[in-house]
Protein backbone atom coordinates (compact mmCIF):
# COMPACT_ATOMS: atom_id res chain seq x y z
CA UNK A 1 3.71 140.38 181.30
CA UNK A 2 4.69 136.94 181.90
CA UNK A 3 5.66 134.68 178.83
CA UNK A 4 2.92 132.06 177.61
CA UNK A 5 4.16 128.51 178.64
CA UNK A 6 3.57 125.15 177.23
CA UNK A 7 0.40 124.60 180.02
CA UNK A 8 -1.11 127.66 178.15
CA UNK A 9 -0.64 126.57 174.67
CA UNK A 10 -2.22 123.37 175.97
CA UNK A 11 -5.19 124.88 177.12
CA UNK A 12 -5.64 126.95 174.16
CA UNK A 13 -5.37 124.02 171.76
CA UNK A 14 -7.66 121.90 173.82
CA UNK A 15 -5.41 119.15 174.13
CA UNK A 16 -2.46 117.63 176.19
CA UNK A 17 0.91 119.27 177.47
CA UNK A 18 2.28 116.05 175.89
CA UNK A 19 0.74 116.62 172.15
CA UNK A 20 2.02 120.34 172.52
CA UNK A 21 6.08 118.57 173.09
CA UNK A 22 5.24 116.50 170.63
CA UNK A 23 4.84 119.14 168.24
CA UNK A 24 7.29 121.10 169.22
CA UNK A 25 9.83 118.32 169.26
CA UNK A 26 8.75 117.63 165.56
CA UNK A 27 7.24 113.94 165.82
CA UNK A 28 5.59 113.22 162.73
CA UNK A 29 2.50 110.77 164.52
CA UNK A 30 0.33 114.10 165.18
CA UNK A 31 -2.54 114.28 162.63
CA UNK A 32 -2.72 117.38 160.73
CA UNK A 33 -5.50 118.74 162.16
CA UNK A 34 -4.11 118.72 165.91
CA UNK A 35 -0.04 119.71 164.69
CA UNK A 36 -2.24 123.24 162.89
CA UNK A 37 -3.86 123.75 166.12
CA UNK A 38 -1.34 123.65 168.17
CA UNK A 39 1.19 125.72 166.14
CA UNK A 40 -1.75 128.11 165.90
CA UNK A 41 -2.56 128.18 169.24
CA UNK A 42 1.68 129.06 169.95
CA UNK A 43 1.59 131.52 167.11
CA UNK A 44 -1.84 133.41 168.79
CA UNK A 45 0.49 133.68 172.31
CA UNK A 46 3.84 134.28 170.89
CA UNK A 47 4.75 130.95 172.67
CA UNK A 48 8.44 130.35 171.74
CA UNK A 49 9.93 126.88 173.14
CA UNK A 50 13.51 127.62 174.03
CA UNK A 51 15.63 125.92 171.34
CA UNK A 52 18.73 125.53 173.52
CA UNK A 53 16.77 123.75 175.97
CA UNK A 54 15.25 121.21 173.26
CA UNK A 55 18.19 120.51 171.25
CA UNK A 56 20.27 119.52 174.90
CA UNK A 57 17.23 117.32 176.16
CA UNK A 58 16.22 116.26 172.88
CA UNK A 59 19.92 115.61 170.67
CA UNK A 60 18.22 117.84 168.17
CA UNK A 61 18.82 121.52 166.72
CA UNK A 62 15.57 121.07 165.47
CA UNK A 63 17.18 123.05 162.17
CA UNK A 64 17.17 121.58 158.77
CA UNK A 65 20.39 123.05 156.79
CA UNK A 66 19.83 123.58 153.28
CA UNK A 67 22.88 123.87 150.67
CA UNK A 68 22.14 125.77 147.56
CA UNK A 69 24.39 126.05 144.36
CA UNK A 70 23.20 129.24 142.91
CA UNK A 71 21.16 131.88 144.63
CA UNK A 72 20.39 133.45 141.68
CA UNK A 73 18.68 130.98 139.74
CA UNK A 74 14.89 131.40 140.48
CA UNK A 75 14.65 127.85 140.29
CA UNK A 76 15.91 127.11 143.98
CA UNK A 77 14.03 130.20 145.52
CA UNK A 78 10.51 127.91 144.99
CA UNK A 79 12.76 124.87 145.92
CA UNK A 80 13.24 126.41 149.36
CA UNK A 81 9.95 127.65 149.66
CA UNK A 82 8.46 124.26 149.40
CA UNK A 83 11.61 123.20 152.26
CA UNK A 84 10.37 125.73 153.98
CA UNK A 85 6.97 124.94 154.13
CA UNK A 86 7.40 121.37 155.03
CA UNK A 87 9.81 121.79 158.04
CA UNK A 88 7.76 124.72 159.34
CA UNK A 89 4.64 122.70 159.70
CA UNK A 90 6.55 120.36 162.33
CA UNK A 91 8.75 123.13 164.17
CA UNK A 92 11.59 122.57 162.20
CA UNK A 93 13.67 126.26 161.02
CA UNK A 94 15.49 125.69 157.63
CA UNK A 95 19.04 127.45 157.42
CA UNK A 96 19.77 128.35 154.32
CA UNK A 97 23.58 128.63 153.47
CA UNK A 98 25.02 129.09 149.38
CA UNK A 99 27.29 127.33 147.92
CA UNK A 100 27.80 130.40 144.74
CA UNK A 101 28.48 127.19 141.97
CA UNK A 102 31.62 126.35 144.15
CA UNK A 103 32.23 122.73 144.87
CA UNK A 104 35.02 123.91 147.52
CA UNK A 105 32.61 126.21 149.29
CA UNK A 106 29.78 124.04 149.15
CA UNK A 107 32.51 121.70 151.52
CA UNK A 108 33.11 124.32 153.73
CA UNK A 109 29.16 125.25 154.38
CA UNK A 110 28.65 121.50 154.34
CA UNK A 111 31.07 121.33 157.53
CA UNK A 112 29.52 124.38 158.79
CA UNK A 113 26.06 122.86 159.21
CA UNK A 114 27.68 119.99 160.75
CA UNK A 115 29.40 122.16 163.22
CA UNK A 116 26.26 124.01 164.08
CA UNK A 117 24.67 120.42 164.32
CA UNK A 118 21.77 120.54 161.51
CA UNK A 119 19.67 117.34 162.11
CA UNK A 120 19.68 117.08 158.46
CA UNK A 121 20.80 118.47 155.61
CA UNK A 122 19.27 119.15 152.27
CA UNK A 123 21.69 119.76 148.82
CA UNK A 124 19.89 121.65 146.19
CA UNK A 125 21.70 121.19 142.86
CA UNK A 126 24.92 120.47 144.63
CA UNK A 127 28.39 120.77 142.81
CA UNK A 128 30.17 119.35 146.34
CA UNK A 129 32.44 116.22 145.65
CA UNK A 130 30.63 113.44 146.23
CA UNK A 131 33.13 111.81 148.78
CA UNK A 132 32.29 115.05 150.75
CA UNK A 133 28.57 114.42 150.29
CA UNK A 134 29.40 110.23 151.39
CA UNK A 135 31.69 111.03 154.52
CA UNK A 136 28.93 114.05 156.14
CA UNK A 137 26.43 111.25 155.30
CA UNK A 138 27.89 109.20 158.14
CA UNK A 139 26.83 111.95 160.25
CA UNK A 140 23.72 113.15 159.62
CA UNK A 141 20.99 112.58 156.96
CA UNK A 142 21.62 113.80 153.60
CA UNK A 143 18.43 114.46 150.57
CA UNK A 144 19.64 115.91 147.47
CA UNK A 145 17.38 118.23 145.63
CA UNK A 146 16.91 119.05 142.04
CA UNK A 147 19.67 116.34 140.88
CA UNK A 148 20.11 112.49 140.79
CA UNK A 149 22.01 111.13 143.62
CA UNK A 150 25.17 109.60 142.38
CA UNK A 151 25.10 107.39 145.79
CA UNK A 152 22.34 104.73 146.24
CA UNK A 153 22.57 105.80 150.27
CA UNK A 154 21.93 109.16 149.89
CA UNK A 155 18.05 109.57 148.43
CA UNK A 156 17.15 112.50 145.96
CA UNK A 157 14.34 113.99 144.62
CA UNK A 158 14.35 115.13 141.26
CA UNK A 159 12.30 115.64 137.38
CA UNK A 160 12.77 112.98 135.04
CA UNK A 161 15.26 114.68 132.61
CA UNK A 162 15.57 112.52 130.38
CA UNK A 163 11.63 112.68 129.65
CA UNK A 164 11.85 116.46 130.11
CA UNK A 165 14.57 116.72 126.87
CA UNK A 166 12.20 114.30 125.43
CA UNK A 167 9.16 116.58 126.09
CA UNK A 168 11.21 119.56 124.15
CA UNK A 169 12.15 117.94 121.06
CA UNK A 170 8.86 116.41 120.60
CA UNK A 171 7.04 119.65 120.91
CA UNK A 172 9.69 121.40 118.52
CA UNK A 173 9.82 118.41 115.81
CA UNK A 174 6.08 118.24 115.56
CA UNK A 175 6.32 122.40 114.81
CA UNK A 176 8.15 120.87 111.95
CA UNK A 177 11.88 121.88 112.89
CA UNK A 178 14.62 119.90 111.87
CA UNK A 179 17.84 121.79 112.87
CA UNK A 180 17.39 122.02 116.69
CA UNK A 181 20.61 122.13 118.55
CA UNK A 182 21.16 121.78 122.18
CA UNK A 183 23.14 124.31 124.51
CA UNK A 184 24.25 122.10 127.67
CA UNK A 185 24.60 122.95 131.27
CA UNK A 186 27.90 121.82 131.60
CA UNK A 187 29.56 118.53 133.50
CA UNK A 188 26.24 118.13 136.39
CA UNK A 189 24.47 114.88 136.03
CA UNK A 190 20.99 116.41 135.48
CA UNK A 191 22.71 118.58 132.97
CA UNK A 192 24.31 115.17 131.25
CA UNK A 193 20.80 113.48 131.45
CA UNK A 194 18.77 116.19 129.54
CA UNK A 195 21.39 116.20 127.15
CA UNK A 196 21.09 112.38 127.07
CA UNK A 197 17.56 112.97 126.65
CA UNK A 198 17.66 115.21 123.55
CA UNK A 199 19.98 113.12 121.98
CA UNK A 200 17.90 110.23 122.19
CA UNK A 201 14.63 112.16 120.88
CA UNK A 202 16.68 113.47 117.69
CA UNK A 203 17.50 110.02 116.99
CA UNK A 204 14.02 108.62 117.64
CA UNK A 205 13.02 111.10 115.11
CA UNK A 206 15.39 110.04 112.42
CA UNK A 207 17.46 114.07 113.24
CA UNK A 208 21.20 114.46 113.55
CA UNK A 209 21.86 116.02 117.27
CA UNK A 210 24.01 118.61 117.64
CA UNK A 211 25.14 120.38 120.86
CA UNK A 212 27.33 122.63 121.80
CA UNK A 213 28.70 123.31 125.23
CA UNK A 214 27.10 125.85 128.18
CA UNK A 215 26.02 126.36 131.98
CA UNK A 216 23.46 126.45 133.83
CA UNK A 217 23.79 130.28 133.37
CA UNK A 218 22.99 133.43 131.53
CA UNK A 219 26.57 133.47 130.32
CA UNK A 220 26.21 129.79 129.46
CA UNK A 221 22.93 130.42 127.05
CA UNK A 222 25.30 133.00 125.37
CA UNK A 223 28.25 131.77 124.76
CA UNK A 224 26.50 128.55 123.04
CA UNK A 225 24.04 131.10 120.85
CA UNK A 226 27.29 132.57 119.75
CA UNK A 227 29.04 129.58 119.02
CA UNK A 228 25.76 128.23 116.77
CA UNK A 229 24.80 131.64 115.18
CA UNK A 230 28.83 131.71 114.02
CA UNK A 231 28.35 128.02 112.66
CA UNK A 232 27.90 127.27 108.90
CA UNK A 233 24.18 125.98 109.28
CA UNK A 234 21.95 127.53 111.76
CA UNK A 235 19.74 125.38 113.34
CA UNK A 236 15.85 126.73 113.54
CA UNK A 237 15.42 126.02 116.86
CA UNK A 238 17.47 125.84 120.31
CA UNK A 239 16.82 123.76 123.10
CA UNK A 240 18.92 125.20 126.28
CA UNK A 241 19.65 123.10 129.19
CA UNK A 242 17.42 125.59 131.66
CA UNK A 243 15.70 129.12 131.76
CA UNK A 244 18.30 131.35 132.77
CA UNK A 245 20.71 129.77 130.26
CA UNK A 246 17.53 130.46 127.33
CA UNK A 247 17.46 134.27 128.52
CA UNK A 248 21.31 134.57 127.29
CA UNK A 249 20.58 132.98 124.04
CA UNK A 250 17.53 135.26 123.60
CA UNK A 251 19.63 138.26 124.42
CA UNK A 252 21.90 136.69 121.63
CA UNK A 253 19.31 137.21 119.32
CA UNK A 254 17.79 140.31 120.08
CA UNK A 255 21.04 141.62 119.59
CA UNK A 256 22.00 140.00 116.25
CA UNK A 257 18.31 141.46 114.56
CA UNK A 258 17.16 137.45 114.78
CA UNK A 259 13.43 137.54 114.86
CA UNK A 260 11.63 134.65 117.49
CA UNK A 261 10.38 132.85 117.01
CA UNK A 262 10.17 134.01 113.21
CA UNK A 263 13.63 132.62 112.38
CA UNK A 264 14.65 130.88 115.92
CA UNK A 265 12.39 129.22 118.36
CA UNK A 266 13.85 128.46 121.77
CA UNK A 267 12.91 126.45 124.53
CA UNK A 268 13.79 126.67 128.20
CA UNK A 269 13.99 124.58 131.04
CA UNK A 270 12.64 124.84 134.71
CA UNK A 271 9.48 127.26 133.88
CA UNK A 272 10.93 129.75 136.82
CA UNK A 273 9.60 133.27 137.13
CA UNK A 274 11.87 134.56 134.42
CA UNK A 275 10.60 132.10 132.24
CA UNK A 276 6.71 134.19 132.39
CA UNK A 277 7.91 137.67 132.70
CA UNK A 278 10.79 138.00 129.89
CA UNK A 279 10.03 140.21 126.93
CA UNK A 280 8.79 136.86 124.96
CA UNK A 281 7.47 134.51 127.02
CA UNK A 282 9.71 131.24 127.22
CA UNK A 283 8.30 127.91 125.84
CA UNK A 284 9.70 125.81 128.50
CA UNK A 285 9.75 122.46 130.45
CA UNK A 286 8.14 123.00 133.78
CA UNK A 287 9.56 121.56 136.93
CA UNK A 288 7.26 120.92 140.07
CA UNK A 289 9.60 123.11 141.85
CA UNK A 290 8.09 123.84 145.07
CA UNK A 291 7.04 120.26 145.16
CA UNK A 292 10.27 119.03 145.04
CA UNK A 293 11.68 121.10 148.20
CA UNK A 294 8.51 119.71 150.18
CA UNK A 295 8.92 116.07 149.23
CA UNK A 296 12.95 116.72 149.78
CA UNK A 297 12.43 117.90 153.13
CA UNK A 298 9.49 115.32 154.12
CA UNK A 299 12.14 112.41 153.11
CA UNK A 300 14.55 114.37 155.36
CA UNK A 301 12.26 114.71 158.10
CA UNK A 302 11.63 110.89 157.90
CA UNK A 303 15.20 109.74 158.13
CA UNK A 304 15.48 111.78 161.16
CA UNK A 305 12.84 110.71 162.98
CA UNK A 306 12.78 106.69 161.87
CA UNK A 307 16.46 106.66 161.40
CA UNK A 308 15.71 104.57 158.09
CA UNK A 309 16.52 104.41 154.21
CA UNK A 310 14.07 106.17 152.25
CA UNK A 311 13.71 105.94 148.23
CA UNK A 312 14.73 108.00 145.60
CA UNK A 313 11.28 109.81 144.26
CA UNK A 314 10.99 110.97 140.38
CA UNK A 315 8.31 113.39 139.57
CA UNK A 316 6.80 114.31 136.23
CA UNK A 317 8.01 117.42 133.95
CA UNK A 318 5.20 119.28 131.86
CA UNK A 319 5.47 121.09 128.97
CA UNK A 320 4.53 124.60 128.89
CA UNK A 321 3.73 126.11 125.31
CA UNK A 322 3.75 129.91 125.34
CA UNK A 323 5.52 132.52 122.52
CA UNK A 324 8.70 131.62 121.55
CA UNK A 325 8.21 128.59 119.59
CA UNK A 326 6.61 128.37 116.31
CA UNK A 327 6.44 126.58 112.79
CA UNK A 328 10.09 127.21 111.19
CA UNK A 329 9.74 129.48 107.79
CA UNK A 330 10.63 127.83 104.60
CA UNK A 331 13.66 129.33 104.11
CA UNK A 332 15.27 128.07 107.27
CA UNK A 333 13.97 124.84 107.27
């Protein structure tokens, strides 16, 4: 059986061998409606174009790299599934590569993408040294993910953290808790901005701040739940700098008898999918994760194919209210 060619996709479509390339090559001035019919007209006749062929004709790999810090923080698996969405719709392939919370390997698959020549590449929650991040920028275009750009030429897409932190303290001081410490994430710049953030919204509320250091991390969450609970005044409430770092400070708990949110309320960050199925359902600040990854990639996807600057974009954290936050008892208030 012969393979299906580009004439046949055409016809099946009903539209031009020229709107079928320009699909296929990626060129973003197809409306929606004609890009889904041809890509389901190609899907229907397992029509494949030959990506060897198109990346020599075209200068493009038509393959968006993606760099991710931590593989095993839910919170980048909807990132790249909103990536992966995006690219897919315009025959783009994302490669995913980690960097395991390494800034040195996070260089090395940085330089791998460029070897394999990614058209773009997308850094989700990178620890890579910035002049890294500047010099590969020279080369092909860079979007970070799920952090603040440190470099006004290299665009990001992010939550507001500061407002997130904000969100948290709010929520906890108007449960009537005073004593609500703040377990870090450690030196990243979202992680200094939500701490930023809660310091500011103690000290709107007339409340001393007190935090104690962490990672974005299980082992984070419970080394600073250790460090508080072995404190001289227990706070009634801890605010930790995401979800996964909450789930060690709850696992502090459970194991020290602690009722929560009887005695300790906690609040997470990220609302990932650990966040809904733990034992007691996180009170959390909810990220529009796979939002991010699509908006991420669609900036990507327009600096390849206008060759221009694109802006920064901001979205809006939520607060989700669910079982592990409550009014503090007398006696710890």
């Amino acid at each position: 059986m012969s393979h299906p060619t580009i004439f046949d996709v055409a016809r099946r479509a009903g539209v031009s061998k020229s709107l079928v390339s320009m699909v296929m090559r990626g060129a973003t001035n197809v409306s929606d409606e004609r890009r889904a019919r041809v890509i389901a007209a190609a899907e229907e006749l397992g029509y494949r174009p030959n990506a060897a062929a198109q990346s020599l004709v075209r200068q493009k790999s038509f393959v968006m790299g993606v760099i991710v810090s931590d593989l095993h923080n839910t919170f980048f698996a909807d990132v790249i599934d909103g990536i992966d969405n995006a690219v897919r719709s315009v025959g783009y392939r994302a490669l995913l590569v980690s960097g395991h919370l390494n800034a040195d390997r996070e260089t090395e698959a940085l330089e791998t993408l460029l070897r394999l020549r990614a058209d773009a590449v997308i850094l989700a929650g990178p620890a890579v040294d910035i002049d890294d991040v500047v010099a590969a920028a020279a080369s092909v275009p860079l979007v970070v993910a799920g952090a603040v750009s440190s470099h006004a030429a290299i665009p990001s897409v992010t939550t507001d953290d500061l407002r997130g932190a904000a969100l948290a303290v709010d929520h906890l001081v108007e449960l009537g808790h005073k004593k609500i410490s703040h377990i870090d994430g450690g030196d990243a710049l979202s992680s200094r901005l939500r701490r930023q953030g809660y310091e500011a919204a103690m000290r709107r509320h007339g409340l001393e701040p007190r935090v104690v250091s962490g990672s974005f991390t299980r082992d984070g969450g419970i080394h600073g739940a250790q460090t508080l609970l072995a404190g001289d005044d227990e706070p009634t409430a801890i605010f930790a700098a995401n979800d996964l770092a909450a789930m060690g400070v709850l696992s502090v708990l459970h194991d020290s008898g602690a009722d929560v949110p009887g005695e300790l309320s906690v609040v997470g960050y990220d609302n990932t999918a650990v966040a809904q199925s733990s034992p007691i359902p996180l009170t959390t600040i909810d990220q529009p994760r796979t939002e991010l990854g699509e908006v991420a990639a669609r900036l990507a996807l327009e600096r390849i194919n206008d060759g221009t600057d694109v802006q920064s974009v901001v979205l809006e954290p939520t607060l989700v209210i669910r079982d592990t936050t409550v009014t503090p008892t007398h006696s710890r208030q």
